[in-house]
C-alpha atoms as a PDB file:
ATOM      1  CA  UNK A   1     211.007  71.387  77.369  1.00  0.00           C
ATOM      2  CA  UNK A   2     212.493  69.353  74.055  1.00  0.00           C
ATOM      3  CA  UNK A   3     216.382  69.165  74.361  1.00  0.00           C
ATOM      4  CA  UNK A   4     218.154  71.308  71.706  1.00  0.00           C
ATOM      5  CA  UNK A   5     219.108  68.421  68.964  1.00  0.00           C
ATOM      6  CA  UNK A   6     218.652  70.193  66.054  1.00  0.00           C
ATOM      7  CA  UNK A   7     219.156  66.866  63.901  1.00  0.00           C
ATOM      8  CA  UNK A   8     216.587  64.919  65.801  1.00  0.00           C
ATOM      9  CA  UNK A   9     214.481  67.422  64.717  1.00  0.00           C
ATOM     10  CA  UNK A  10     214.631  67.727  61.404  1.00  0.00           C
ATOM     11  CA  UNK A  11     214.531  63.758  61.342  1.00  0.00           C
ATOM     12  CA  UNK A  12     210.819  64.044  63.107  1.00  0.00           C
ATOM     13  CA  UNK A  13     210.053  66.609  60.482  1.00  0.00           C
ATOM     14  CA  UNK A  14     211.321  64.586  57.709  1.00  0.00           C
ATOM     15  CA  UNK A  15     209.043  61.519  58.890  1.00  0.00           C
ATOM     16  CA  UNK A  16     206.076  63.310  59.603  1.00  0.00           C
ATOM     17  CA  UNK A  17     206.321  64.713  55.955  1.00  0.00           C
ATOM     18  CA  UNK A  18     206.748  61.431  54.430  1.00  0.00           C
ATOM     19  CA  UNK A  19     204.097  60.364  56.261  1.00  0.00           C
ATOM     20  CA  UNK A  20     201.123  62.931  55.438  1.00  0.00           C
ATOM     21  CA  UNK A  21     202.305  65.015  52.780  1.00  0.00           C
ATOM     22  CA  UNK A  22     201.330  62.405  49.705  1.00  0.00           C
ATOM     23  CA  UNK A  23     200.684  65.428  47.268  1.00  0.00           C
ATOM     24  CA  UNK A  24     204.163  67.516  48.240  1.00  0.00           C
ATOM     25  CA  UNK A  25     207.145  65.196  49.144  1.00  0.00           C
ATOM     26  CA  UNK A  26     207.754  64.518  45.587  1.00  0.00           C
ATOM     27  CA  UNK A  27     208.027  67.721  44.584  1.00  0.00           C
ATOM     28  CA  UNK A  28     210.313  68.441  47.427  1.00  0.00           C
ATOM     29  CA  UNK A  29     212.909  65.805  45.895  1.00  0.00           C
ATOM     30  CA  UNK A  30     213.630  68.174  43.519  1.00  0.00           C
ATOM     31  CA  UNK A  31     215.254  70.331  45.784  1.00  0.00           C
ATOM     32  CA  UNK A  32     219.242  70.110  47.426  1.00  0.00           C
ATOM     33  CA  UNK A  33     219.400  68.725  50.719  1.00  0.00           C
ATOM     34  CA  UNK A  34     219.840  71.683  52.925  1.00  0.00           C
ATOM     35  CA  UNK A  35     216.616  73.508  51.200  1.00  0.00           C
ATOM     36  CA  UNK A  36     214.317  70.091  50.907  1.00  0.00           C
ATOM     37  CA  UNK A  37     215.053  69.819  55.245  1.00  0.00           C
ATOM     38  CA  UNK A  38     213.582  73.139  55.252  1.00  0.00           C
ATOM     39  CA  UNK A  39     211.026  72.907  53.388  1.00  0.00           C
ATOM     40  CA  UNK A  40     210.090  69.500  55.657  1.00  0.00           C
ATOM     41  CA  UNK A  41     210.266  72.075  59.175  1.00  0.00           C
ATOM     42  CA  UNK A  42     208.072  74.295  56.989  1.00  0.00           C
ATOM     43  CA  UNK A  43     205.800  71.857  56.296  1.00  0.00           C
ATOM     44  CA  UNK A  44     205.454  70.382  59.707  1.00  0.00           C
ATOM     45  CA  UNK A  45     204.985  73.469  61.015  1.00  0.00           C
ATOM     46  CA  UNK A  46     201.848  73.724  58.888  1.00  0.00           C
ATOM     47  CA  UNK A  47     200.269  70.344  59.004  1.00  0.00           C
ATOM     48  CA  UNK A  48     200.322  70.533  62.919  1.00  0.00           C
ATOM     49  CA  UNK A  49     198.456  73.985  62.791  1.00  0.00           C
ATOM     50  CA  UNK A  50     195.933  72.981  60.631  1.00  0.00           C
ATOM     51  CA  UNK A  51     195.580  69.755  62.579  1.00  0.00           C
ATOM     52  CA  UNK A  52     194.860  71.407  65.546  1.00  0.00           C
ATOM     53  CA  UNK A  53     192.057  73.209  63.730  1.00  0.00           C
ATOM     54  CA  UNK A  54     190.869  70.137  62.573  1.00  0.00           C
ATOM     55  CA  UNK A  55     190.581  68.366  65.468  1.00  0.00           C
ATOM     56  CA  UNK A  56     187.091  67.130  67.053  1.00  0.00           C
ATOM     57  CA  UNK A  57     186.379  69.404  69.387  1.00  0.00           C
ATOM     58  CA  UNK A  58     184.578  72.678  70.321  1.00  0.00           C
ATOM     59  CA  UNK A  59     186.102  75.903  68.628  1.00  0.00           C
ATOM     60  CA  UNK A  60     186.923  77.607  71.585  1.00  0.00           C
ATOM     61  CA  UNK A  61     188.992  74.396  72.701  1.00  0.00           C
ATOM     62  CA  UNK A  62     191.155  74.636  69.508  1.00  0.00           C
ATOM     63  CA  UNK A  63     191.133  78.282  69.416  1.00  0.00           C
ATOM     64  CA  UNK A  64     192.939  77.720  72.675  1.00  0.00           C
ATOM     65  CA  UNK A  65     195.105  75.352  71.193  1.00  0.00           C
ATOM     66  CA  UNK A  66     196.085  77.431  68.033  1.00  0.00           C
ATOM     67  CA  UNK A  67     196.831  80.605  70.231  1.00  0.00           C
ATOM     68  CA  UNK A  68     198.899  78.568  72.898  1.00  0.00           C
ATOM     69  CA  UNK A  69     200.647  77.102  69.567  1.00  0.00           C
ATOM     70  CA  UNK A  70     201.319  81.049  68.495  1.00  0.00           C
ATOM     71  CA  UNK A  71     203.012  81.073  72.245  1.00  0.00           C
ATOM     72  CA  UNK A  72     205.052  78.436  71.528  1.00  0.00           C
ATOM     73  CA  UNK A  73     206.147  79.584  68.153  1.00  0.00           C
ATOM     74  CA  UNK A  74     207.597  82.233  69.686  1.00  0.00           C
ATOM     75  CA  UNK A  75     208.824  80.957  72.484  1.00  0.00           C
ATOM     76  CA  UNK A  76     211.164  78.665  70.348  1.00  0.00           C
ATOM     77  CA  UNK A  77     212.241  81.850  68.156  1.00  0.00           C
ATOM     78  CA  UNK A  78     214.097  82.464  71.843  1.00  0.00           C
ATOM     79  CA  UNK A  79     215.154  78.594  72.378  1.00  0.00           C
ATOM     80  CA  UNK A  80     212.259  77.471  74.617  1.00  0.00           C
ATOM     81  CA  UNK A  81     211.281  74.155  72.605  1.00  0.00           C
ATOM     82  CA  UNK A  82     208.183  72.388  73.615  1.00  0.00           C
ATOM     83  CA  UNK A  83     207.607  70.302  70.787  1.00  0.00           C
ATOM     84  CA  UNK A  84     209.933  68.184  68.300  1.00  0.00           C
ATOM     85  CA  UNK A  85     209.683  70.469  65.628  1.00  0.00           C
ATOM     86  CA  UNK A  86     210.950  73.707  67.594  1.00  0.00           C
ATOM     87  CA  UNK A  87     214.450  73.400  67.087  1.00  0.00           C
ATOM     88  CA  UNK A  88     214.466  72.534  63.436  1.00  0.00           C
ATOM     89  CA  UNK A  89     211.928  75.320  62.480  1.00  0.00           C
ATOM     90  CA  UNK A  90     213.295  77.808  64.449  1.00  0.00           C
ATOM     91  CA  UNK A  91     216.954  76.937  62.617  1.00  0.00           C
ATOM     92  CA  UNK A  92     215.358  76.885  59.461  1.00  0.00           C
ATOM     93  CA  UNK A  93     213.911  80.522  60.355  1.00  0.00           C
ATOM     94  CA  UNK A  94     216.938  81.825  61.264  1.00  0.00           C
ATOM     95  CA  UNK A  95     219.261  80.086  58.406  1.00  0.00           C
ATOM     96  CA  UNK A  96     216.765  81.235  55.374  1.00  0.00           C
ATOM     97  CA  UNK A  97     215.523  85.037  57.281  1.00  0.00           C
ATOM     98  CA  UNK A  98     211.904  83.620  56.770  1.00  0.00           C
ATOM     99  CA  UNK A  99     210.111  86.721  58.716  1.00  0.00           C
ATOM    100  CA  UNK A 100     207.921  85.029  61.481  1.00  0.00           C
ATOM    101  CA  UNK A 101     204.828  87.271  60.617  1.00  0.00           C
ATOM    102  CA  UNK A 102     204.348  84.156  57.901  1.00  0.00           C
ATOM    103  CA  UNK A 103     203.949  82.012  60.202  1.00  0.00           C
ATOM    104  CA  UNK A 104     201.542  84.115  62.005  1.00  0.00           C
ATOM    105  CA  UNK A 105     199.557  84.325  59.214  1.00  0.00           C
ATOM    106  CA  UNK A 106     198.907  81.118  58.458  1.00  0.00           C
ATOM    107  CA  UNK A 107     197.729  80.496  62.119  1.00  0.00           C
ATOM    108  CA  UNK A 108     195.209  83.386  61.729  1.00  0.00           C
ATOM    109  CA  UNK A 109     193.709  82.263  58.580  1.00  0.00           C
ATOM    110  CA  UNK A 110     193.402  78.475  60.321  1.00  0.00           C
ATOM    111  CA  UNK A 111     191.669  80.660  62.687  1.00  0.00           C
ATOM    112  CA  UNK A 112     188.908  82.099  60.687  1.00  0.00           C
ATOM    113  CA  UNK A 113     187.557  78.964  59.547  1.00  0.00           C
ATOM    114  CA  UNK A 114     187.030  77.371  63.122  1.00  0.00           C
ATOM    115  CA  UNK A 115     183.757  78.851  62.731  1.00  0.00           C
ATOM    116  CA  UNK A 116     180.854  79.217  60.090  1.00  0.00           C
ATOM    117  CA  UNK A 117     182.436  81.461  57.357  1.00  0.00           C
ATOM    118  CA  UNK A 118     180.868  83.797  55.115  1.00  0.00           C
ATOM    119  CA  UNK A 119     183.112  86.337  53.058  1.00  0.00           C
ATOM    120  CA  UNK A 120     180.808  89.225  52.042  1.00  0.00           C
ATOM    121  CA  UNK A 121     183.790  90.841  49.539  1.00  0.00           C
ATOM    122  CA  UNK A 122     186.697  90.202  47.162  1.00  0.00           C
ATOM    123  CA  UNK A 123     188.872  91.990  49.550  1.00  0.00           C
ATOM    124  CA  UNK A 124     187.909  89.736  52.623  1.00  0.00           C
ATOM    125  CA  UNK A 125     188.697  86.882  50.266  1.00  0.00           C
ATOM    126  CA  UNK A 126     191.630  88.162  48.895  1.00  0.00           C
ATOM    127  CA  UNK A 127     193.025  88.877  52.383  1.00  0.00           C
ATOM    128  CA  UNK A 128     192.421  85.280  53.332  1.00  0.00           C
ATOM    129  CA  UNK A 129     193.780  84.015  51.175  1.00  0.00           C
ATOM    130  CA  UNK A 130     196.867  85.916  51.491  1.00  0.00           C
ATOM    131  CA  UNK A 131     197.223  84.399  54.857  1.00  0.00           C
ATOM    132  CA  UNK A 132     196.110  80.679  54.810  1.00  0.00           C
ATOM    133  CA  UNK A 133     198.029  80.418  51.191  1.00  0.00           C
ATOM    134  CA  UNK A 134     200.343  83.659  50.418  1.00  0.00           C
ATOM    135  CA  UNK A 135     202.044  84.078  53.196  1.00  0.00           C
ATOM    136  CA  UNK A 136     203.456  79.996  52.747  1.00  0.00           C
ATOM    137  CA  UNK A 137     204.391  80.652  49.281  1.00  0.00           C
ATOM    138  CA  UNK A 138     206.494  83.483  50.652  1.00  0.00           C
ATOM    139  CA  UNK A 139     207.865  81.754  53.274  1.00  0.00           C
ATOM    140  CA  UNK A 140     208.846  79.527  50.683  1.00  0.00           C
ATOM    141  CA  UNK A 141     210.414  81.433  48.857  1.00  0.00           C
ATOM    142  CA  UNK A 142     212.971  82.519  51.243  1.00  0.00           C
ATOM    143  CA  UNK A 143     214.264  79.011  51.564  1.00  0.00           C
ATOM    144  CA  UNK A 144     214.435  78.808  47.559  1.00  0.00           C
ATOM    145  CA  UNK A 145     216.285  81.679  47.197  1.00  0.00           C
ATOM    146  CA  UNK A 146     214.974  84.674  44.861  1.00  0.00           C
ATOM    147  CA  UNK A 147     217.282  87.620  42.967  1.00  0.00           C
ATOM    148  CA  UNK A 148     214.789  90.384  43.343  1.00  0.00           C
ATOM    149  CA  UNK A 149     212.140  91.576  46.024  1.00  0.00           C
ATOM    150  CA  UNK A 150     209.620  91.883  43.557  1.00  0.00           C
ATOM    151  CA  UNK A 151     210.069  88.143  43.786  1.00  0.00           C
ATOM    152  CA  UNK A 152     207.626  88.417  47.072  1.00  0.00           C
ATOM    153  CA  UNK A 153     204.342  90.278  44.722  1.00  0.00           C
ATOM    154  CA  UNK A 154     204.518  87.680  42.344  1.00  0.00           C
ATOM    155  CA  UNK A 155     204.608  84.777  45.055  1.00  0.00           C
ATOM    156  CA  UNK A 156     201.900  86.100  46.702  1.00  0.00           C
ATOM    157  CA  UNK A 157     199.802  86.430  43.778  1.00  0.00           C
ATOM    158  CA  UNK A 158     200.188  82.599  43.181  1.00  0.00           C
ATOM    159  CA  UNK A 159     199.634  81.966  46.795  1.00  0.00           C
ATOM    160  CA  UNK A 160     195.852  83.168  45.716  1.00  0.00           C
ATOM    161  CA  UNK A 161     195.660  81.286  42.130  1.00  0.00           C
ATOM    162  CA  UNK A 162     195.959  78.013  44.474  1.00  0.00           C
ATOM    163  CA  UNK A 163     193.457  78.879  47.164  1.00  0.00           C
ATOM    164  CA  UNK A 164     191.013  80.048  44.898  1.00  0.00           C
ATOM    165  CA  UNK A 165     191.540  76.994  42.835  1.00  0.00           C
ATOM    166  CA  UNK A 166     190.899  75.494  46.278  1.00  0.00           C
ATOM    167  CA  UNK A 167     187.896  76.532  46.958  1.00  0.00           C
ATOM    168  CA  UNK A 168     186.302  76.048  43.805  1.00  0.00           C
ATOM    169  CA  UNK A 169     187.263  72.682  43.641  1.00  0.00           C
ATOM    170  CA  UNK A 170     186.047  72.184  48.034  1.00  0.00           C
ATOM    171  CA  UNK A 171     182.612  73.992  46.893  1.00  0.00           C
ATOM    172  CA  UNK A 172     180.592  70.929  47.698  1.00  0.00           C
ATOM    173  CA  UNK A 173     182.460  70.270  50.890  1.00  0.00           C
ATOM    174  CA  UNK A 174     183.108  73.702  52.337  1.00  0.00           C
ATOM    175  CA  UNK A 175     179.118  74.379  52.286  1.00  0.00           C
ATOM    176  CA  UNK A 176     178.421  71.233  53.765  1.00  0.00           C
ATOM    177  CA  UNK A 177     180.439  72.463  56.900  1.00  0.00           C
ATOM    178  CA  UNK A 178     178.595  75.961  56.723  1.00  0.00           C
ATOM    179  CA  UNK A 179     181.618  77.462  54.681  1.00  0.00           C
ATOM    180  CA  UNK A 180     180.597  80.138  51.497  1.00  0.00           C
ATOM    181  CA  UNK A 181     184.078  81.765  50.507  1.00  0.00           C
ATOM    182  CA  UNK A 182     183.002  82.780  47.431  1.00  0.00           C
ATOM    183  CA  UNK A 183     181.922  86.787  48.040  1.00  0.00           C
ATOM    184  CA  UNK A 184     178.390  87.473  48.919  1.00  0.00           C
ATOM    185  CA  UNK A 185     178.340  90.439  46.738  1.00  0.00           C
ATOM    186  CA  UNK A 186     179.410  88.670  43.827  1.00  0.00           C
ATOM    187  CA  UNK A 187     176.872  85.558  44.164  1.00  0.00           C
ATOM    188  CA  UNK A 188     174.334  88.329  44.513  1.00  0.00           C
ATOM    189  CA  UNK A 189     175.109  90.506  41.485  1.00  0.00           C
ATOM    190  CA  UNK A 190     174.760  87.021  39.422  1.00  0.00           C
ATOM    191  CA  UNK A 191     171.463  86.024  41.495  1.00  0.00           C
ATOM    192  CA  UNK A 192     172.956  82.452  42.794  1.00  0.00           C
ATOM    193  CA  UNK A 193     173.064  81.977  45.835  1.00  0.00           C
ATOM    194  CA  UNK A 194     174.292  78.891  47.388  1.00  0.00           C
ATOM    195  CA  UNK A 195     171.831  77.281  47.817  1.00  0.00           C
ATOM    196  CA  UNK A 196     170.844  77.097  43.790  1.00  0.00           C
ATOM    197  CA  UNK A 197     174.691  75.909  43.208  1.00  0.00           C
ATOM    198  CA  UNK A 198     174.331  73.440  40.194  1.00  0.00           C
ATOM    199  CA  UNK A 199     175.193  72.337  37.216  1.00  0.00           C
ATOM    200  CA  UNK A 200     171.520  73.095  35.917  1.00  0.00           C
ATOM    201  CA  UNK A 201     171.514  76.455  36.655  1.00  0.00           C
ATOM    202  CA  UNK A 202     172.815  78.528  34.277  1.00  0.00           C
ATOM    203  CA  UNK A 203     173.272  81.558  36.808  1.00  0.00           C
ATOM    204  CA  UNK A 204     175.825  79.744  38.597  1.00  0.00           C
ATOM    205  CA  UNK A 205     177.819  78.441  36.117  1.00  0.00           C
ATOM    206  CA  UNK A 206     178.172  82.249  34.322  1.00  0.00           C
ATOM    207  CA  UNK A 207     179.166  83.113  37.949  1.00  0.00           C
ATOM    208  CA  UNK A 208     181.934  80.338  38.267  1.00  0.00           C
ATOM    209  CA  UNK A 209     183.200  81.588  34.949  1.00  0.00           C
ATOM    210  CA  UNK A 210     183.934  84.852  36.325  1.00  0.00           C
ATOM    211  CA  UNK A 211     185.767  82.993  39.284  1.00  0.00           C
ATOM    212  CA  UNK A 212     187.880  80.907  36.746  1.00  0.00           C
ATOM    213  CA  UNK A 213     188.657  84.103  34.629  1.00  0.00           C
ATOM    214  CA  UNK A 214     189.717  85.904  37.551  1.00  0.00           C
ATOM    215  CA  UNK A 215     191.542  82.980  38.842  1.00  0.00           C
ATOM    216  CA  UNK A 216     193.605  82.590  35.727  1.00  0.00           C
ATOM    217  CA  UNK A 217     194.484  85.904  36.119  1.00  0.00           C
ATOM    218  CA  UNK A 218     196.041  85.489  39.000  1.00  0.00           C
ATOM    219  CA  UNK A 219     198.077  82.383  37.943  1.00  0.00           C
ATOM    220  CA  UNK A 220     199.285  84.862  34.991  1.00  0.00           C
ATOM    221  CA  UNK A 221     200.676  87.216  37.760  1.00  0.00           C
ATOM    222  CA  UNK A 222     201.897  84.193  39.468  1.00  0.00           C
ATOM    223  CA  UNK A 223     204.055  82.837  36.738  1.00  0.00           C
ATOM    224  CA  UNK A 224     205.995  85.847  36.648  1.00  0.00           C
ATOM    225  CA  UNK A 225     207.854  84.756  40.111  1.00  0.00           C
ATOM    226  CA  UNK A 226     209.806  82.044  37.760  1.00  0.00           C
ATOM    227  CA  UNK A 227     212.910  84.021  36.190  1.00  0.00           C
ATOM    228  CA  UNK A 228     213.362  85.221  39.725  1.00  0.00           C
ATOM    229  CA  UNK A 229     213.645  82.506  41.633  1.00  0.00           C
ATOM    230  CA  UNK A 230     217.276  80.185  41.509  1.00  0.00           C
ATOM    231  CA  UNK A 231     217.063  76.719  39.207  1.00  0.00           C
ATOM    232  CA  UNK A 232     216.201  74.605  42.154  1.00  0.00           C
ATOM    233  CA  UNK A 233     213.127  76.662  43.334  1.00  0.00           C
ATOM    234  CA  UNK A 234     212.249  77.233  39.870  1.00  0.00           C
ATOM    235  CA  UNK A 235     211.972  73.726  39.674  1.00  0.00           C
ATOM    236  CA  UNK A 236     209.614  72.919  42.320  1.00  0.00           C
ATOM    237  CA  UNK A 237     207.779  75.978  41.810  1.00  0.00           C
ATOM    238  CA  UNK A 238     206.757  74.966  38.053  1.00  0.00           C
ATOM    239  CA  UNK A 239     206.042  71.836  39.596  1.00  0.00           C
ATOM    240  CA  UNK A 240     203.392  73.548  41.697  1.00  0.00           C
ATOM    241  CA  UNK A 241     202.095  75.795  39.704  1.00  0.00           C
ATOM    242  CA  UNK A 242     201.446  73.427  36.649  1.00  0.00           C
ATOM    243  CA  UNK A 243     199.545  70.969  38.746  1.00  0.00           C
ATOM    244  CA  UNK A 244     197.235  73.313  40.272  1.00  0.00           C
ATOM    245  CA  UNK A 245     196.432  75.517  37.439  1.00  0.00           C
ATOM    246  CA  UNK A 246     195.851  72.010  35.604  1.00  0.00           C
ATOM    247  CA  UNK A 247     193.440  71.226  38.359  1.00  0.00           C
ATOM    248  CA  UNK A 248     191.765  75.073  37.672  1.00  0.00           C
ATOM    249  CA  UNK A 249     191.627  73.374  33.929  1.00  0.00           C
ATOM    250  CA  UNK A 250     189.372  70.589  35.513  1.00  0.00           C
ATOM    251  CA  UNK A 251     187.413  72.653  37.282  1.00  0.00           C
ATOM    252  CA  UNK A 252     186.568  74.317  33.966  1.00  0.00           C
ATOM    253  CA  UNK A 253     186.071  71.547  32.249  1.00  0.00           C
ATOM    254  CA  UNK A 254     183.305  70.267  34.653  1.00  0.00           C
ATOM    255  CA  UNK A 255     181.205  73.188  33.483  1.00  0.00           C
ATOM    256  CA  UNK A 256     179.645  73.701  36.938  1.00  0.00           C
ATOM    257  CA  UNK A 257     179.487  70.061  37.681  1.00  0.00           C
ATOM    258  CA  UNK A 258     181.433  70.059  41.177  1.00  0.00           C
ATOM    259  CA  UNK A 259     179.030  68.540  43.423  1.00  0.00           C
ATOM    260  CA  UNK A 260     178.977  65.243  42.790  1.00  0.00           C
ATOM    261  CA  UNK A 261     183.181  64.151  43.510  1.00  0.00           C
ATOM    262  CA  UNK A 262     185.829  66.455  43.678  1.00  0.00           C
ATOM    263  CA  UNK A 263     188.111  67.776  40.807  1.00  0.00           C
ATOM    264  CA  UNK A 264     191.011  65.607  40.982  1.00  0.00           C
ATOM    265  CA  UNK A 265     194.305  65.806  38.301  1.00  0.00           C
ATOM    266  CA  UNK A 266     195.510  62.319  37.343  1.00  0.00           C
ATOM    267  CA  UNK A 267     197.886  61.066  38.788  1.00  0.00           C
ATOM    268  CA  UNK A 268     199.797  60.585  35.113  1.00  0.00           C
ATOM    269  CA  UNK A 269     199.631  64.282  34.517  1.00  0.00           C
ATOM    270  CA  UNK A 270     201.172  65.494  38.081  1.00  0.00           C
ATOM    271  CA  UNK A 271     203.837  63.103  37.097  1.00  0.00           C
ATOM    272  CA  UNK A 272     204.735  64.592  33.994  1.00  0.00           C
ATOM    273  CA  UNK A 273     204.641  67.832  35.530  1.00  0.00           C
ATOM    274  CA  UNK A 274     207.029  67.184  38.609  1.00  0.00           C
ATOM    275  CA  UNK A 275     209.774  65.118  35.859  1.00  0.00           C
ATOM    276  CA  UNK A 276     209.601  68.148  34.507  1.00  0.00           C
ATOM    277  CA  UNK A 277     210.830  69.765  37.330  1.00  0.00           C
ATOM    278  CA  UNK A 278     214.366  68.087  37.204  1.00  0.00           C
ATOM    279  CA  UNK A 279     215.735  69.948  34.244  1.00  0.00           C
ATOM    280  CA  UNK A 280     215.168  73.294  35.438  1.00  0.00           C
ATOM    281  CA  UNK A 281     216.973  71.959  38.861  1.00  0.00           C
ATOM    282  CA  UNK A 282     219.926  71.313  36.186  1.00  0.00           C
ATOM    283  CA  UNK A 283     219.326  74.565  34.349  1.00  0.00           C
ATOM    284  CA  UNK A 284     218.776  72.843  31.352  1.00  0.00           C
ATOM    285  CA  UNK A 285     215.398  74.451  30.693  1.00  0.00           C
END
């Protein structure tokens, strides 16, 4: 059992942020200090579930691990702390009402990919999506504060703009490790499968149009969460969504070329888009 210190806690959380999260911390500046100490339990919360899926190992051994992780999540939701981020993410739970089925989410989408994965429909992707990437946004959410439940639609359809983006930009990588999330149905109406993914083939790259199309879509929905959210989570929010839908941009750009490196944004550009932020923390934009 970890001793109840709630402020120990969020100091582990706060390191262990600072210390993997190279593409989020900055963006969590722009947040006051009760809600950016959330968002760290949040976020450690996370990186240790999909570390445990990560891990070398056999995927019964970390399917063990991820559902004796579940136990423990719970367990702390009634005080019993087993690791040092228990006490702060349970308090952060309880302080923002962040519903615990989030949580559970997440840990069942880290689940699905601890073996070979092949998503036959939109729906199956959809609905994994909604767990490995919605249900954080709307976790999220709670901690930034919103003025409207329809709040939680439009932060779930931006939860799936940024996994699709994703996996188009992990194409190359995700079917190296036996991983097709793009539907079967869909590759098959446009006769590419993925084995014939390539620049050169002109199949493919009509088919990732349709995925682009549909992802902007989705980032359209998404967008629509801003007037509801208070200035400081409409801050980091922008900041969020204006990086990845840049990176969708890339993706575009590369005109089917994804295999040889991934899609990155430069570094100048995610810059520009989390100073950006600060304003709208000031509600001067």
């Amino acid at each position: 059992m970890v001793p109840v210190n709630t402020a120990v806690s969020y100091r582990y959380c706060h390191q262990l942020t600072r210390r993997t999260a190279r593409n989020f911390y900055p963006a969590f500046l722009t947040l006051p200090r009760l809600q950016r100490r959330a968002m760290e339990a949040l976020y450690a919360f996370m990186r240790i579930t999909d570390d445990l899926a990560d891990e070398v190992g056999e995927p019964e051994k970390k399917q063990f691990a991820l559902t004796v992780w579940r136990d423990q999540l719970h367990a702390a939701m009634n005080n019993e702390f087993v690791h040092a981020i228990h006490p702060a993410l349970a308090d952060t739970i309880r302080r923002w009402d962040i519903p615990v089925r989030y949580l559970e989410l997440v840990i069942e989408g880290v689940e699905q990919d601890l073996h070979p994965v092949q998503i036959c429909t939109f729906e199956e992707l959809r609905g994994y999506c909604h767990r490995v990437a919605s249900a954080v946004g709307l976790a999220c959410v709670h901690i930034w504060g919103f003025r409207d439940p329809m709040a939680l639609k439009f932060a779930e359809s931006a939860g799936i703009a940024f996994q699709l983006t994703n996996i188009l930009r992990d194409l190359a990588e995700d079917l190296a490790n036996g991983r097709v999330y793009l539907p079967e149905s869909e590759w098959m109406l446009w006769g590419c499968p993925p084995e014939g993914w390539s620049a050169d083939n002109e199949k493919f790259r009509t088919f990732l149009r349709f995925q682009i199309d549909r992802t902007k879509g989705y980032y359209s929905e998404g967008r629509r969460l801003r007037p509801f959210l208070f200035p400081a989570g409409r801050a980091i929010f922008s900041a969020m969504i204006d990086t990845y839908e840049d990176l969708l941009l890339e993706i575009e750009h590369r005109n089917g070329d994804l295999f040889r490196e991934r899609t990155r944004v430069p570094t100048w550009r995610k810059a520009a888009w989390l100073a950006g932020a600060f304003p709208r923390r000031w509600g001067w934009r």
